[in-house]
Protein backbone atom coordinates (compact mmCIF):
# COMPACT_ATOMS: atom_id res chain seq x y z
CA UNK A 1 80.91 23.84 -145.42
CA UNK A 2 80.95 20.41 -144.91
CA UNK A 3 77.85 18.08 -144.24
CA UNK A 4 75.90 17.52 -141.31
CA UNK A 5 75.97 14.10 -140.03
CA UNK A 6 72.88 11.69 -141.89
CA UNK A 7 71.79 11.22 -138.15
CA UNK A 8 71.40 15.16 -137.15
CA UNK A 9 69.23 15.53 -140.95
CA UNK A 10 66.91 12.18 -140.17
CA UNK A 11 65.00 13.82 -137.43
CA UNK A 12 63.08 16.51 -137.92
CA UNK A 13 61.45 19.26 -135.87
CA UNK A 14 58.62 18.67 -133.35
CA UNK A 15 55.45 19.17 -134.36
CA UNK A 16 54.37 19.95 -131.03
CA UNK A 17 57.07 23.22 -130.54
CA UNK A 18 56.74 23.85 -133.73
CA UNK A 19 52.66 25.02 -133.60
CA UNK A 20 54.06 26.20 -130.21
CA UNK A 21 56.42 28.32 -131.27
CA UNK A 22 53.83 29.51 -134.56
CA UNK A 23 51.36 30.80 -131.48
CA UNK A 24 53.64 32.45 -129.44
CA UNK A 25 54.99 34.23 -131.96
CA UNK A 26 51.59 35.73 -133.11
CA UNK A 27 50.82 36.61 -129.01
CA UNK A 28 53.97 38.65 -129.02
CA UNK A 29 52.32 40.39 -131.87
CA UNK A 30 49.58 41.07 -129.36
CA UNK A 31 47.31 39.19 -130.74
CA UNK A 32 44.51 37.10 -128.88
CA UNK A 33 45.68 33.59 -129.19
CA UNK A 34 44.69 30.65 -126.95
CA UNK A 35 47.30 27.80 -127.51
CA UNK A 36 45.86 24.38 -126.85
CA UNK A 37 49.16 22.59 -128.80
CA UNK A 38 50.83 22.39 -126.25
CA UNK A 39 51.67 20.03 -122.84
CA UNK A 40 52.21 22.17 -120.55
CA UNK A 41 50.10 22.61 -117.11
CA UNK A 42 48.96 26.20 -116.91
CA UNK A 43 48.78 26.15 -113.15
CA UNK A 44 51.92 27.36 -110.81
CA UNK A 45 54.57 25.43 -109.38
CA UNK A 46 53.36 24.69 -105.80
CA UNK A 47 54.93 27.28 -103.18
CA UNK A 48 56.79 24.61 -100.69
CA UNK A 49 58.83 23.40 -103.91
CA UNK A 50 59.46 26.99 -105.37
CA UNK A 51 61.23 27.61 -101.42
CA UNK A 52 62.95 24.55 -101.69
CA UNK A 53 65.20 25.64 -104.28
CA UNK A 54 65.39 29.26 -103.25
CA UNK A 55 66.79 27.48 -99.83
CA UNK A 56 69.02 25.61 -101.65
CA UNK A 57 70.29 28.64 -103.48
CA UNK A 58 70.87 30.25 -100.27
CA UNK A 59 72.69 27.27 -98.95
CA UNK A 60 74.61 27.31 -101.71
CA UNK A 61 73.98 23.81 -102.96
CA UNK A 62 74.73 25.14 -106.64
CA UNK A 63 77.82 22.63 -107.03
CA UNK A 64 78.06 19.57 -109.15
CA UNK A 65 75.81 16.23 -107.52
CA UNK A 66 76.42 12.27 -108.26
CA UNK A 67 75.90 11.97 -111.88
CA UNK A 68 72.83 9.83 -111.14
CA UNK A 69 71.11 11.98 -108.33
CA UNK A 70 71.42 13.33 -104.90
CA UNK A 71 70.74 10.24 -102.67
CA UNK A 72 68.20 11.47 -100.74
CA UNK A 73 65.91 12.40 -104.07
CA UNK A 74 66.80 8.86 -105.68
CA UNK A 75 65.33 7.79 -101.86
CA UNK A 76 62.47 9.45 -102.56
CA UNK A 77 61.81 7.94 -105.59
CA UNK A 78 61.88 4.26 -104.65
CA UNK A 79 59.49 5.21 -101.63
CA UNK A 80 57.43 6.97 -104.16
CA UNK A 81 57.79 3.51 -106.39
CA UNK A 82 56.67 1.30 -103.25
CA UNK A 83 54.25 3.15 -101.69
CA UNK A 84 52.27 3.92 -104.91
CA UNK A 85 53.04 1.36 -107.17
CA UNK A 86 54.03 -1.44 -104.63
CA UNK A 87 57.62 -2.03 -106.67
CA UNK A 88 60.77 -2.33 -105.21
CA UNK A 89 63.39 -0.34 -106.76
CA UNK A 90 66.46 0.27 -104.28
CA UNK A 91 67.78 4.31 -105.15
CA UNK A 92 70.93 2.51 -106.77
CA UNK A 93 68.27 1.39 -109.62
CA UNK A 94 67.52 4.73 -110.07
CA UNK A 95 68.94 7.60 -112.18
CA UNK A 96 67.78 11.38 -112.07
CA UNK A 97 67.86 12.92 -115.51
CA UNK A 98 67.51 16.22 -116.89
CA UNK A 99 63.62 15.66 -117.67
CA UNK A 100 61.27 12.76 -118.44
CA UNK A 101 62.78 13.26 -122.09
CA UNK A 102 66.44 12.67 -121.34
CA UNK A 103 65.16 9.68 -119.10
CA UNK A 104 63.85 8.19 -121.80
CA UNK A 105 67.18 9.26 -124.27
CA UNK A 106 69.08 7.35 -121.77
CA UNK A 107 66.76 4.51 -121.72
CA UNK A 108 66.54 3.73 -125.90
CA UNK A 109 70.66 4.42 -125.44
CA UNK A 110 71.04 1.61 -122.90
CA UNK A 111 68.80 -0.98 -124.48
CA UNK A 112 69.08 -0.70 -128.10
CA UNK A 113 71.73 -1.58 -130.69
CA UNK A 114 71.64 -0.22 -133.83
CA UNK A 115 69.46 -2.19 -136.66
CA UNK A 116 67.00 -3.22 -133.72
CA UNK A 117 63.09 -2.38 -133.85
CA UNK A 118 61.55 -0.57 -131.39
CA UNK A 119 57.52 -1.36 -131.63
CA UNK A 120 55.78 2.13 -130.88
CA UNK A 121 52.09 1.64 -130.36
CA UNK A 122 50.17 4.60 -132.94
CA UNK A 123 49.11 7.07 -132.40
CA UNK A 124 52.18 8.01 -130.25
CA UNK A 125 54.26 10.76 -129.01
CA UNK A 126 56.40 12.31 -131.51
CA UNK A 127 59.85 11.74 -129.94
CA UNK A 128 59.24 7.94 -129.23
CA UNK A 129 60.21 7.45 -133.20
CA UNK A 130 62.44 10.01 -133.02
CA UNK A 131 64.65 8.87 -129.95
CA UNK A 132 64.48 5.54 -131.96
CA UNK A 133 66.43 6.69 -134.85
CA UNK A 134 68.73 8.94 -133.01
CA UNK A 135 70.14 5.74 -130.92
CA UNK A 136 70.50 4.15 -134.49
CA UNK A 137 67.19 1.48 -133.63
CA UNK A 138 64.37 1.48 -136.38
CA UNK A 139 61.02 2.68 -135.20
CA UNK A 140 57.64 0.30 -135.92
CA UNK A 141 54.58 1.57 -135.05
CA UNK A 142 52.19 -0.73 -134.04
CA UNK A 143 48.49 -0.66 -135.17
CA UNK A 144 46.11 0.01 -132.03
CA UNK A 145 42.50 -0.54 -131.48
CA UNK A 146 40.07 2.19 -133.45
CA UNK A 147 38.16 2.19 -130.81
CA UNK A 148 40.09 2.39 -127.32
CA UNK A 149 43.25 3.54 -129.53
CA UNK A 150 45.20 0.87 -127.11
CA UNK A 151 47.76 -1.96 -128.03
CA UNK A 152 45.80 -4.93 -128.69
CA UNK A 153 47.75 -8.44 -128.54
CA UNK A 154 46.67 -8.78 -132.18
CA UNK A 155 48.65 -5.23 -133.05
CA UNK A 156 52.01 -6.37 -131.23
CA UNK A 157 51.79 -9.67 -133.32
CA UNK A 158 51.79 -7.67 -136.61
CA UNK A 159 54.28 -5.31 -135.33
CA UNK A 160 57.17 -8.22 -134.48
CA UNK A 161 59.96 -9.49 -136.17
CA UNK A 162 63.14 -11.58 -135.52
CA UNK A 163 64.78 -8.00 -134.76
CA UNK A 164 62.30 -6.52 -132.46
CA UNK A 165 64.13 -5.57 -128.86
CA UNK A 166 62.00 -2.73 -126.82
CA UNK A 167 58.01 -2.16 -126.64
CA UNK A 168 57.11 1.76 -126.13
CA UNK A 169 53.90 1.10 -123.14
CA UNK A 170 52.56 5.17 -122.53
CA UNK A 171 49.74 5.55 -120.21
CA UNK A 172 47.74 7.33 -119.72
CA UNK A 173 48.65 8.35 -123.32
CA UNK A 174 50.04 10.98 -125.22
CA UNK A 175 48.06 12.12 -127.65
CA UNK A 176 44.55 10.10 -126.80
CA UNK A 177 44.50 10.52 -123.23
CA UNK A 178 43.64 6.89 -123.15
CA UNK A 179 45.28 4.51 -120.29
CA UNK A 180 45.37 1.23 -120.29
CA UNK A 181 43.76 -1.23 -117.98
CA UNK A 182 45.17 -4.36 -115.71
CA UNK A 183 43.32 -6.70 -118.32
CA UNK A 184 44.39 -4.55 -120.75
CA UNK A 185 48.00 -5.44 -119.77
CA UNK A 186 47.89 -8.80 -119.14
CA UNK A 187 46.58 -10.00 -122.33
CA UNK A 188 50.46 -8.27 -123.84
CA UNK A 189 52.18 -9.98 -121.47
CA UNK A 190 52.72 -13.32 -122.58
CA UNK A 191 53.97 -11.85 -125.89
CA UNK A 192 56.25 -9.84 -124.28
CA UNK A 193 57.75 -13.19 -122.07
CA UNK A 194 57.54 -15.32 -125.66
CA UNK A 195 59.63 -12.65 -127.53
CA UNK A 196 61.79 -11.67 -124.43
CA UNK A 197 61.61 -7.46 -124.89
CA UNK A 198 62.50 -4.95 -123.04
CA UNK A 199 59.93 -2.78 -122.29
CA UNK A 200 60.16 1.06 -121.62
CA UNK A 201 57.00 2.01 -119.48
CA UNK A 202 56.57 6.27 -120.25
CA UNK A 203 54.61 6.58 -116.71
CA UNK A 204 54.84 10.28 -116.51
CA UNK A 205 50.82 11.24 -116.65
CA UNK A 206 50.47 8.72 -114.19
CA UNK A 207 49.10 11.05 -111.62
CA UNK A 208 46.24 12.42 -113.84
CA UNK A 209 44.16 9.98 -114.17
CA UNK A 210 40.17 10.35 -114.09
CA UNK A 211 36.47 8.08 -113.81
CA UNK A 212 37.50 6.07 -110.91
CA UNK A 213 40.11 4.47 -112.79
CA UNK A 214 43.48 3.09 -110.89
CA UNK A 215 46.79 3.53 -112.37
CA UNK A 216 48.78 0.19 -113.18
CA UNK A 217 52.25 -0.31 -115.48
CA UNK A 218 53.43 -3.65 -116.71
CA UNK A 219 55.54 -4.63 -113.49
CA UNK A 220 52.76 -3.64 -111.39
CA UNK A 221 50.31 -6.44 -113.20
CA UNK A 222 52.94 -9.18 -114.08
CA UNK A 223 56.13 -8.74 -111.64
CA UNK A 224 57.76 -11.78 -113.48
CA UNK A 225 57.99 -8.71 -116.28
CA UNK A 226 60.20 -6.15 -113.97
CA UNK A 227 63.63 -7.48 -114.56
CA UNK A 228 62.42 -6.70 -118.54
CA UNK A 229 61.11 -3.25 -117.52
CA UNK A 230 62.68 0.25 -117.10
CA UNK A 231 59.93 3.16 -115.94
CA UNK A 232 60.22 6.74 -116.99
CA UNK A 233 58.88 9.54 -114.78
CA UNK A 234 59.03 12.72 -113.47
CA UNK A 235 57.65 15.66 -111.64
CA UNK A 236 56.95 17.66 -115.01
CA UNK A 237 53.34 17.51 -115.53
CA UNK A 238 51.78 16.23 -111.93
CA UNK A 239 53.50 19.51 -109.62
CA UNK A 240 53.77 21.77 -112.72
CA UNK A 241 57.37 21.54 -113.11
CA UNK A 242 58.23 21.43 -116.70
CA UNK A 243 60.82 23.68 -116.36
CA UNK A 244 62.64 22.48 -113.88
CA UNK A 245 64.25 19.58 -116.00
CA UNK A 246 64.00 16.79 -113.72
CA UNK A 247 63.10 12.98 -114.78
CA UNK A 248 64.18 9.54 -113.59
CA UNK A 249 64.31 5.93 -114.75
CA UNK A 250 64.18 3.59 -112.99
CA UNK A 251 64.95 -0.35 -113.67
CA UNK A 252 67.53 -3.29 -113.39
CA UNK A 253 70.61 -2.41 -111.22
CA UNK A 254 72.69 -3.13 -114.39
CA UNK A 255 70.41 -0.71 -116.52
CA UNK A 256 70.42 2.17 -114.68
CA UNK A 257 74.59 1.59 -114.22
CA UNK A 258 75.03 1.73 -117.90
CA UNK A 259 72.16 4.81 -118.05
CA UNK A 260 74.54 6.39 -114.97
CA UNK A 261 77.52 6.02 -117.15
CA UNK A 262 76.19 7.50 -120.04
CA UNK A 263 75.05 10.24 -118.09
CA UNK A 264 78.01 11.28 -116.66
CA UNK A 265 79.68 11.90 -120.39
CA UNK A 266 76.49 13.74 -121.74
CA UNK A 267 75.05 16.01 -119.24
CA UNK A 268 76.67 15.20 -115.71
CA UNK A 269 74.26 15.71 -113.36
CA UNK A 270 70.46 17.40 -113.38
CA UNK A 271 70.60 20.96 -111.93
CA UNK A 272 71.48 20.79 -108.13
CA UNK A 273 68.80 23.29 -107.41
CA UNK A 274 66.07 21.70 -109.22
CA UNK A 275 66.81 18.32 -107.77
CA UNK A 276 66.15 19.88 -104.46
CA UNK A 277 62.78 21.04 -105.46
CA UNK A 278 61.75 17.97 -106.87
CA UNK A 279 62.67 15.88 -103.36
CA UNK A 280 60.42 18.92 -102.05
CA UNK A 281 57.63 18.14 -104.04
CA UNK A 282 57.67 14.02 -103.80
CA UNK A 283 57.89 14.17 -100.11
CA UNK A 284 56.15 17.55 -99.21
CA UNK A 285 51.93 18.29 -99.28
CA UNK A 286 49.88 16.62 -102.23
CA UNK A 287 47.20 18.38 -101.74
CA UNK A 288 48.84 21.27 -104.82
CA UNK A 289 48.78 18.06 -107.00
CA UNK A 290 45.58 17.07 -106.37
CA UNK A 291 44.08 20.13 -107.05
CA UNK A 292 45.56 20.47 -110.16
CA UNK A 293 44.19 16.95 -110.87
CA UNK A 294 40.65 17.83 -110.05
CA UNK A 295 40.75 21.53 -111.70
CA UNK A 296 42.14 19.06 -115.42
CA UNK A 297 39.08 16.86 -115.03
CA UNK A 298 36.68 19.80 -114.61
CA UNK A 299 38.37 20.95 -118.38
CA UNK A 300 38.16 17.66 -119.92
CA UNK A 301 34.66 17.48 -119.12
CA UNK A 302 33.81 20.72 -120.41
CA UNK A 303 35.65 19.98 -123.32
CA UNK A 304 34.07 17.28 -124.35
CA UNK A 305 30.87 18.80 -123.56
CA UNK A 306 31.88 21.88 -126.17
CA UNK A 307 33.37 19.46 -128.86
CA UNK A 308 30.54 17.20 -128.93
CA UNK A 309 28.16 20.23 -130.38
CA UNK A 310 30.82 20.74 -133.13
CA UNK A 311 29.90 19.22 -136.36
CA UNK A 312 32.28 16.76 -138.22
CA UNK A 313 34.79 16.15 -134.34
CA UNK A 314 34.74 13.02 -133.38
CA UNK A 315 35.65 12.57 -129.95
CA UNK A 316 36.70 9.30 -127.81
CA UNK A 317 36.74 10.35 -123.68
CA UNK A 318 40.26 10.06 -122.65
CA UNK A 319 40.71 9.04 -118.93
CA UNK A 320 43.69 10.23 -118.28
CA UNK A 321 46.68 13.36 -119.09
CA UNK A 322 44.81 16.57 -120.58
CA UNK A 323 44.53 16.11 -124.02
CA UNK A 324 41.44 15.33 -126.44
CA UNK A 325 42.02 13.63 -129.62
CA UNK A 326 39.20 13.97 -132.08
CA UNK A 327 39.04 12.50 -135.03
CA UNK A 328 38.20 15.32 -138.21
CA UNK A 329 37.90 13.00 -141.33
CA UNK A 330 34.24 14.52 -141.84
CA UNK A 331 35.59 17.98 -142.22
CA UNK A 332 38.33 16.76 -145.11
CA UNK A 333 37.42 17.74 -148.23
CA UNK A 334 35.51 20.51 -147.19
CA UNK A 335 35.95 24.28 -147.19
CA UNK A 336 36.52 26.11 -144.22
CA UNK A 337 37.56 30.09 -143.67
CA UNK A 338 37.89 30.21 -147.59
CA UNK A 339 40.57 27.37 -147.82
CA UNK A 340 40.10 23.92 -148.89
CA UNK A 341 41.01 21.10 -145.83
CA UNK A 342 42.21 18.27 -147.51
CA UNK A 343 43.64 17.07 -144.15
CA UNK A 344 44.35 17.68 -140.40
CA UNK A 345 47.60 19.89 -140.77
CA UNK A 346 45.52 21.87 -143.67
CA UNK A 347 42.62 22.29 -140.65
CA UNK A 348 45.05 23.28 -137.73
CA UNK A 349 47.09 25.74 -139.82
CA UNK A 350 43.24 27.24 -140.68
CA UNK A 351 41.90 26.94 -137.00
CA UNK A 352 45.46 29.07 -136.22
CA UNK A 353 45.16 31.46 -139.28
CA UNK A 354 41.08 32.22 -138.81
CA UNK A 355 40.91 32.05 -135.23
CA UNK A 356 43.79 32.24 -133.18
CA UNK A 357 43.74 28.99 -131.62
CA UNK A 358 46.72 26.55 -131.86
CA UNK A 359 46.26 23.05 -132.36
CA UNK A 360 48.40 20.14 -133.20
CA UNK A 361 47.72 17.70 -136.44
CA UNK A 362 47.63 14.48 -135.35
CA UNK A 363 50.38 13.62 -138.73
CA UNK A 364 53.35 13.67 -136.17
CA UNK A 365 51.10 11.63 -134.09
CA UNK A 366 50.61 8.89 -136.72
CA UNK A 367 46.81 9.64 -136.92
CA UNK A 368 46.52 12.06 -139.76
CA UNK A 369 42.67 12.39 -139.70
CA UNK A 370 42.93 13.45 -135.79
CA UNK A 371 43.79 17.12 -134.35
CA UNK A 372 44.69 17.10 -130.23
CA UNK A 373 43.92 19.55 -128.07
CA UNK A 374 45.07 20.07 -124.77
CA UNK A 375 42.87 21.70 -122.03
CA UNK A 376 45.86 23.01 -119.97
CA UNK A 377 44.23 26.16 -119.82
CA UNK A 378 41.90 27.95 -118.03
CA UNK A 379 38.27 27.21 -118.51
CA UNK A 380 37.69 30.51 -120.34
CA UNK A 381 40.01 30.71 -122.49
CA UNK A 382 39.24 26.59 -123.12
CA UNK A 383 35.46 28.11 -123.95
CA UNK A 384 36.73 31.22 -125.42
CA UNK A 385 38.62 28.75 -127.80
CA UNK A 386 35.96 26.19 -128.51
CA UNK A 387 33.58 28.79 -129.51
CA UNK A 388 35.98 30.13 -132.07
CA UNK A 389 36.42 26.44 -133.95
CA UNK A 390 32.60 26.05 -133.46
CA UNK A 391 32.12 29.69 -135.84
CA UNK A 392 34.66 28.39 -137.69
CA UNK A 393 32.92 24.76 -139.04
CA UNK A 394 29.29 26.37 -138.94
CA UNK A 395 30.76 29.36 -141.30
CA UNK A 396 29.66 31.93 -138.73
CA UNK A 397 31.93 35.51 -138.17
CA UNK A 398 34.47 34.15 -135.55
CA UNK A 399 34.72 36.74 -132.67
CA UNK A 400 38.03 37.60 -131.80
C-alpha cells in the first residue's frame, strides 16, 4: 500500500472527541456516565429555528446556494456585526462556512504561506496548532499570564520572529473560560501594528459571557487594526446549533474573496437548509439565547462552588464559555483509585475508569498540570459528577 501523505500523519486525533468518543462508548454499554469533555450545549435548538428549516424543506430550498452564503444570511451577519459590535462589514466581506471550524480552515488557508509562524497564545484550543500545520504554517505557542492565563505584551514579544504572519486572539477562551479585556487588548496592539500581523479573532463564545463583563475583539478596541483582522463566528454554541454546521468569517473584501474561492473547490456551499435556520436564529427572538446564557452561569457558579471543596483543584473563575480549567499539580504523584497519577491524562483516564465521568487533560491544551471541565450539563448530573471526583481524591467508595 503506498504511504499516506507526511501532512495527513502530522496531525493527530483530538483530544477532545477522543475522551468523547471513550464516554459514549461506555453509555452505550449502559453505564452511568456524565461527560463533561465535551463543548457541546446540552440545551435544545430553539423552536422558531428548528421551523425554519423544516419550512425550508417544505419549500424545497434543498438546492445548491452562492458558495459564500445566501445573501440574506450574509445580511444578517453584518447587521449582527454593527449592531453588536459597532463594525462595518458589508455581506460581500462575509463568507458562510460549514461551521466555526471550517471558518477558521479557510481563514489559516487564506493568510498563511507555508514556513510562516502562527503565534497561538497557551493554553489553547487543540485545532488552532493543528489547522496551523495542515495549511503548511508552523505553530508557536505563546506563553500567557499564570494568573489571568491571557496574552500578555511580554508573551507575544517572546513568541515573534522575522517569520511570524497571524496571531490566534480566542475570547472568551477555550479551555480557561477567560476573556480578555479592552485594556487587555490595547496593550497587544501596538505589537501587532510594529510587526504588521494578521490577526484571526475566534469570537464564537462571544455571547456567553458572565460578571458584568462586555464583550470586545481587537477591531472593536483599535479600528486602525480591522483591515489586519478576519473574525470567526457562528451560531454553534450561543442557539445550540452545533450540528447544524454553520460558521462565517468575516474580514477584508479581498480576504473573504480568496476564502470564497477556496470554498467553492472544497465544500461548495454550507447546507441550504441549515443556512436558513441560522438567518432564523440571528434575526428571530433572543430571549432562547439568553436563557441558555443565564441557565451556563447558574453551572459555573455551582461548579466552582463544588470544585473549590475538592482537595489538590485549583481553580481560576472563568468569565466567559462553559468550561473550568483547574489546575491538578497537587494531586501528581499521588495515588488515586489504586493507580499512581503522575500527570493530568493519568488523572482523567482514572476519573473515567473509577467514576464514570469524562474529562479532558489539559496536554492537548498545552497545560499538562490542568484537567477542563465543561458544565454543559444539567445541574444534577454537574453535582452528580462533582461528587464522584470529590470520593475519588478523599479515597471514599464512589457511588455510582
Amino acid at each position: 500500500m503506498p504511504a499516506l501523505s507526511p501532512r495527513a500523519l502530522a496531525i493527530p486525533p483530538s483530544p477532545t472527541l477522543d475522551l468523547d468518543t471513550q464516554a459514549k462508548a461506555l453509555k452505550a454499554q449502559g453505564l452511568d456516565v456524565v461527560n463533561l469533555s465535551i463543548g457541546e450545549p446540552d440545551y435544545p435548538t430553539p423552536a422558531n429555528v428548528c421551523q425554519a428549516a423544516i419550512e425550508a424543506i417544505k419549500e424545497g430550498f434543498t438546492r445548491y446556494t452562492p458558495t459564500a452564503g445566501i445573501g440574506p444570511l450574509r445580511e444578517a451577519i453584518s447587521q449582527k456585526l454593527k449592531k453588536d459590535n459597532n463594525l462595518d462589514y458589508a455581506p460581500e466581506s462575509v463568507v458562510v462556512a460549514a461551521g466555526g471550524k471550517h471558518a477558521l480552515y479557510n481563514a489559516f488557508m487564506c493568510l498563511c504561506q507555508p514556513g510562516d509562524e502562527v503565534i497561538i497564545p497557551s493554553p489553547h484550543w487543540v485545532t488552532y496548532p493543528a489547522q496551523s500545520t495542515m495549511v503548511g504554517a508552523i505553530p508557536v505557542l505563546a506563553p500567557t499570564d499564570p494568573e489571568t492565563l491571557l496574552l500578555t505584551p511580554e508573551g507575544l514579544k517572546k513568541a515573534l520572529s522575522p517569520r511570524s504572519r497571524v496571531l490566534v486572539l480566542n475570547s472568551p477562551s477555550n479551555p480557561s473560560g477567560r476573556a480578555y479585556g479592552a485594556n487587555d487588548l490595547e496593550k497587544l496592539a501596538p505589537l501587532i501594528k510594529a510587526k504588521d500581523l494578521w490577526v484571526i479573532s475566534d469570537d464564537i463564545y462571544e455571547n456567553l459571557i458572565y460578571d458584568g463583563l462586555t464583550f470586545v475583539n481587537l477591531p472593536m478596541v483599535c479600528p486602525e487594526l480591522k483591515d489586519q483582522t478576519v473574525i470567526c463566528h457562528g451560531v454553534s454554541k450561543t442557539y445550540s446549533m452545533t450540528g447544524w454546521r454553520i460558521g462565517w468569517l468575516a474580514g477584508p473584501k479581498i480576504v473573504a474573496q480568496a476564502a470564497a474561492n477556496l470554498q467553492g473547490h472544497m465544500t461548495s456551499n454550507a447546507s441550504s437548509v441549515a443556512q436558513r435556520a441560522a438567518l432564523a436564529a440571528l434575526t428571530g427572538p433572543s430571549d432562547e439565547a439568553l436563557r441558555f446564557r443565564a441557565g451556563f452561569n447558574q453551572r459555573r457558579l455551582r461548579i466552582l462552588e463544588l470544585l473549590a471543596k475538592i482537595p489538590g483543584f485549583q481553580t481560576p473563575t472563568p468569565n466567559g464559555a462553559f468550561y473550568v480549567f483547574p489546575k491538578v499539580s497537587q494531586l501528581l504523584g499521588r495515588e488515586l483509585g489504586g493507580a499512581m497519577i503522575h500527570s493530568a491524562d493519568d488523572l482523567a483516564r482514572v476519573i473515567l475508569e473509577k467514576t464514570l465521568v469524562a474529562t479532558t487533560p489539559g496536554t492537548g491544551f498545552g497545560a499538562p498540570d490542568r484537567l477542563r471541565l465543561s458544565y454543559a450539563v444539567d445541574l444534577s448530573n454537574l453535582e452528580k459528577a462533582l461528587n464522584r471526583i470529590a470520593s475519588l481524591v478523599a479515597g471514599r467508595p464512589v457511588v455510582l
